[in-house]
Each structure stands twice: as structure tokens, then as C-alpha cells.
Protein backbone atom coordinates (compact mmCIF):
# COMPACT_ATOMS: atom_id res chain seq x y z
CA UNK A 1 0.00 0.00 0.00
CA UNK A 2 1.10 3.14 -0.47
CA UNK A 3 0.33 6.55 1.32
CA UNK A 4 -0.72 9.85 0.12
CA UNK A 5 1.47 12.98 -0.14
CA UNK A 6 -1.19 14.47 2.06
CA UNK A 7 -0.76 11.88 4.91
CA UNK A 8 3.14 12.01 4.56
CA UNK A 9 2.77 15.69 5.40
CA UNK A 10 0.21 15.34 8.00
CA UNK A 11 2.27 12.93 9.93
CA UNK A 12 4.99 15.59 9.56
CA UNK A 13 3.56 18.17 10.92
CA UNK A 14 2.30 16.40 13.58
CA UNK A 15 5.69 14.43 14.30
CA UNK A 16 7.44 18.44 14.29
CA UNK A 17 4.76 19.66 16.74
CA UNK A 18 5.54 16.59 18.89
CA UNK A 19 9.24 17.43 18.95
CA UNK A 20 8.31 20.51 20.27
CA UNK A 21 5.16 20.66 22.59
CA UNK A 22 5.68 23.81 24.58
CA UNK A 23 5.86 25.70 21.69
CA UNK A 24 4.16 27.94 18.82
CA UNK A 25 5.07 26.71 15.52
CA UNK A 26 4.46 28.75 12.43
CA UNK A 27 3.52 26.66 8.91
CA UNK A 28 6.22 28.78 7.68
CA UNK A 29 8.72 27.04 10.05
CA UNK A 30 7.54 23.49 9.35
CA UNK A 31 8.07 24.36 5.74
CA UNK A 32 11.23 25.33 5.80
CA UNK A 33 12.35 22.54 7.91
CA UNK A 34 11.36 20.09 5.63
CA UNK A 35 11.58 22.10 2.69
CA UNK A 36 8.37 21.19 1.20
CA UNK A 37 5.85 23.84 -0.17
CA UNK A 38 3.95 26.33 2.56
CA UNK A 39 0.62 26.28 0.47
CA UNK A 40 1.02 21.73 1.00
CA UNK A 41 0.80 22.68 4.33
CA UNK A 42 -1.68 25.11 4.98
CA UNK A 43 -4.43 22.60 3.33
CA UNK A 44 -3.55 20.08 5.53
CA UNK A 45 -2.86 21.86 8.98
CA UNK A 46 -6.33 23.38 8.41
CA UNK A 47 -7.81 19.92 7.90
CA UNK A 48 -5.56 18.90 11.18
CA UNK A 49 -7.22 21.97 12.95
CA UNK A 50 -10.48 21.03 11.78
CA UNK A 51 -10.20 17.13 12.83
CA UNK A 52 -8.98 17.95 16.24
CA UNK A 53 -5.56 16.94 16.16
CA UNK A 54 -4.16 20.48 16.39
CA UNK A 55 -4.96 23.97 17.84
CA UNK A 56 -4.57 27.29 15.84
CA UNK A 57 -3.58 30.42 17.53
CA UNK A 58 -4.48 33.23 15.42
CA UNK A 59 -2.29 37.02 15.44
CA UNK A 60 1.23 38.03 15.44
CA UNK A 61 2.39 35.80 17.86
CA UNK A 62 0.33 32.82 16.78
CA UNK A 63 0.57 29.54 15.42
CA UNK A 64 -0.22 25.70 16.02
CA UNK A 65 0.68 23.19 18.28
CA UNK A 66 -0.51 19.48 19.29
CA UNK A 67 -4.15 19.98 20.62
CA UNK A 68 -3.29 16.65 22.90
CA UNK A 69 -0.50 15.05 23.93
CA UNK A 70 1.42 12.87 21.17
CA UNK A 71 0.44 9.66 23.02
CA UNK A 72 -3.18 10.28 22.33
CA UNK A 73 -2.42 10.28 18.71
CA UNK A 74 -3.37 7.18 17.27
CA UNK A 75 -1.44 6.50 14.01
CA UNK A 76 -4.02 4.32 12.66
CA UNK A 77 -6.67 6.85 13.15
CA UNK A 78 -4.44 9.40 11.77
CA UNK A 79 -3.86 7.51 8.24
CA UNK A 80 -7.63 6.60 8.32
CA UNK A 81 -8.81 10.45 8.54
CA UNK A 82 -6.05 11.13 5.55
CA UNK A 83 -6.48 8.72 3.60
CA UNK A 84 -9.38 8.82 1.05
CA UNK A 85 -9.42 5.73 -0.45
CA UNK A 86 -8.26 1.79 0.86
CA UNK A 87 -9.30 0.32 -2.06
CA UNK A 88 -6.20 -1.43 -3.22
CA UNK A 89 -6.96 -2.88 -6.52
CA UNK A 90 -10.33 -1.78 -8.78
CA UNK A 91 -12.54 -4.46 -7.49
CA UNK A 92 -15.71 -3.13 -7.81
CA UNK A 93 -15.21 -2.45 -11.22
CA UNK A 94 -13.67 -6.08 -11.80
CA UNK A 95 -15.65 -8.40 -14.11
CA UNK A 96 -14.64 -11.25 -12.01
CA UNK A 97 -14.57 -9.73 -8.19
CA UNK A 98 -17.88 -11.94 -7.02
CA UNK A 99 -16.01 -14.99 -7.71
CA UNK A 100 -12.39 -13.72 -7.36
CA UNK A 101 -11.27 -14.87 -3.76
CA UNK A 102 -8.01 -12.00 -4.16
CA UNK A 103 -10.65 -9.13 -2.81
CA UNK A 104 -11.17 -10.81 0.71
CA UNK A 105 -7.12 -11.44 0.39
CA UNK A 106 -6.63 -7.97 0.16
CA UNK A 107 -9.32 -6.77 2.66
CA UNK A 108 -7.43 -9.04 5.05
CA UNK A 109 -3.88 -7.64 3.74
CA UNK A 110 -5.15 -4.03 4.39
CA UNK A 111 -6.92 -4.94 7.73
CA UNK A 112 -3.59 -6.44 9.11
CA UNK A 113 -1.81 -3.02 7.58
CA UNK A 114 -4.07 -1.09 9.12
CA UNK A 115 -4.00 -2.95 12.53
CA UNK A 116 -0.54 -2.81 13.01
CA UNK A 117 -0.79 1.27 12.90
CA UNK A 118 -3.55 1.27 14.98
CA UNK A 119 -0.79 0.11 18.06
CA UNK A 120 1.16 2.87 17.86
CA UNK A 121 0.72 6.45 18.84
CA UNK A 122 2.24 9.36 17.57
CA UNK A 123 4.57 9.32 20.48
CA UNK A 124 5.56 6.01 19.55
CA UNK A 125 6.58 7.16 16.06
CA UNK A 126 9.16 10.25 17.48
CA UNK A 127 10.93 7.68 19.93
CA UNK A 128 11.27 5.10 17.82
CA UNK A 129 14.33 6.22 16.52
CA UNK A 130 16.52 9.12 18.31
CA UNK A 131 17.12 12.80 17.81
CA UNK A 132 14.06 13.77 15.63
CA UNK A 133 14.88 17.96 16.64
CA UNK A 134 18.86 17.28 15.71
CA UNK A 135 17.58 16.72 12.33
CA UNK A 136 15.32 19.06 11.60
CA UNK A 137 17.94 21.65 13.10
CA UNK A 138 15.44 22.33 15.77
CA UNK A 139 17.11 23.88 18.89
């Protein structure tokens, strides 16, 4: 399976935000340190807003941070809100699918896929493997 450009983004945001949790982050910022576009971001950290996942502080000396801790950030749920579409092969458009046996393969692939993000929380993710700030060149 493969993930979205949106998701990828989303979990980046939300992985920066986690690196830094007593702080104001501007979109600007997160853009830079990944060097990805600023408009990518403002789509989906309005969506994140929107969803729950982050608060917005509006003004000069504004910006967003985690609207719960990172270990209340389910991955799973995360790639399930992003995500717009599971369906892994055109099935339902498939001459064959009520007699192909692959679909209910597949359900069970994506189930398991699914399942095994589902134990992890955002928290999780940033721990998993060292100095996440040291490479973004976050003091």
C-alpha cells in the first residue's frame, strides 16, 4: 500500500509539533524545515485543525501546536482520517470480483496493515528512533 502525499505531510507536521510541545510553531517554520511547499501545508494543517488533532492560535504571535498530547495520537486513526481511499486494486469495477477470492485477500492484507498502525501512537513514532529535533535543526 502506499500513502498519500497528504498523509506524509500530516504525519509531519504532527511528528514536528511533537518534537516541540511547549511551543508555537508557524507553517512557515515546518516548511522550511522540511523544505516542502507552505501552500502543501496550509491545506492540511487546516484539515488537522479542523479534525482535532491540532490547535490554531491566530495574530502576530500565533501559530499551532498538538491539541493533545502525542500519546493520544493514534497513528491508525491518523492515516484513516487522511487517507481517502483503501481500495487497493479496482474491485468493484472487476468483471470477475464476485467470484475472485483476491478481494477478501486484500481486505485481510489491508486490515492487518491497518492494525498494526492502529498500536502505535504518535509518540511512539518520534521515539522510535533518536534525535528527531537534531535533524530538523530544531534547537
Amino acid at each position: 500500500m502506499r500513502l498519500t502525499r497528504y498523509t506524509d505531510y500530516a504525519m509531519r507536521v504532527l511528528l514536528y509539533l511533537a518534537s516541540r510541545p511547549e511551543e508555537l510553531c508557524s507553517i512557515a517554520e515546518i516548511s522550511r524545515a522540511y523544505a516542502i511547499s507552505q501552500n502543501h501545508l496550509m491545506k492540511v494543517v487546516n484539515d488537522l485543525v479542523n479534525a482535532g488533532y491540532l490547535h490554531s492560535v491566530r495574530g502576530r504571535s500565533g501559530g499551532i501546536r498538538l491539541a493533545r498530547p502525542a500519546a493520544d495520537i493514534n497513528v491508525g486513526a491518523l492515516v484513516r482520517h487522511t487517507e481517502e481511499d483503501f481500495d487497493l486494486v479496482g474491485c468493484s469495477s472487476c468483471i470477475i470480483a464476485p467470484a475472485c477470492g483476491l478481494t477478501c485477500v486484500l481486505d485481510e492484507a489491508l486490515q492487518a496493515f491497518l492494525g498494526t498502525l492502529d498500536r502505535y501512537s504518535l509518540a511512539d513514532v518520534l521515539s522510535k528512533r533518536g534525535d528527531f529535533r537534531h535533524l530538523l535543526k530544531v534547537s
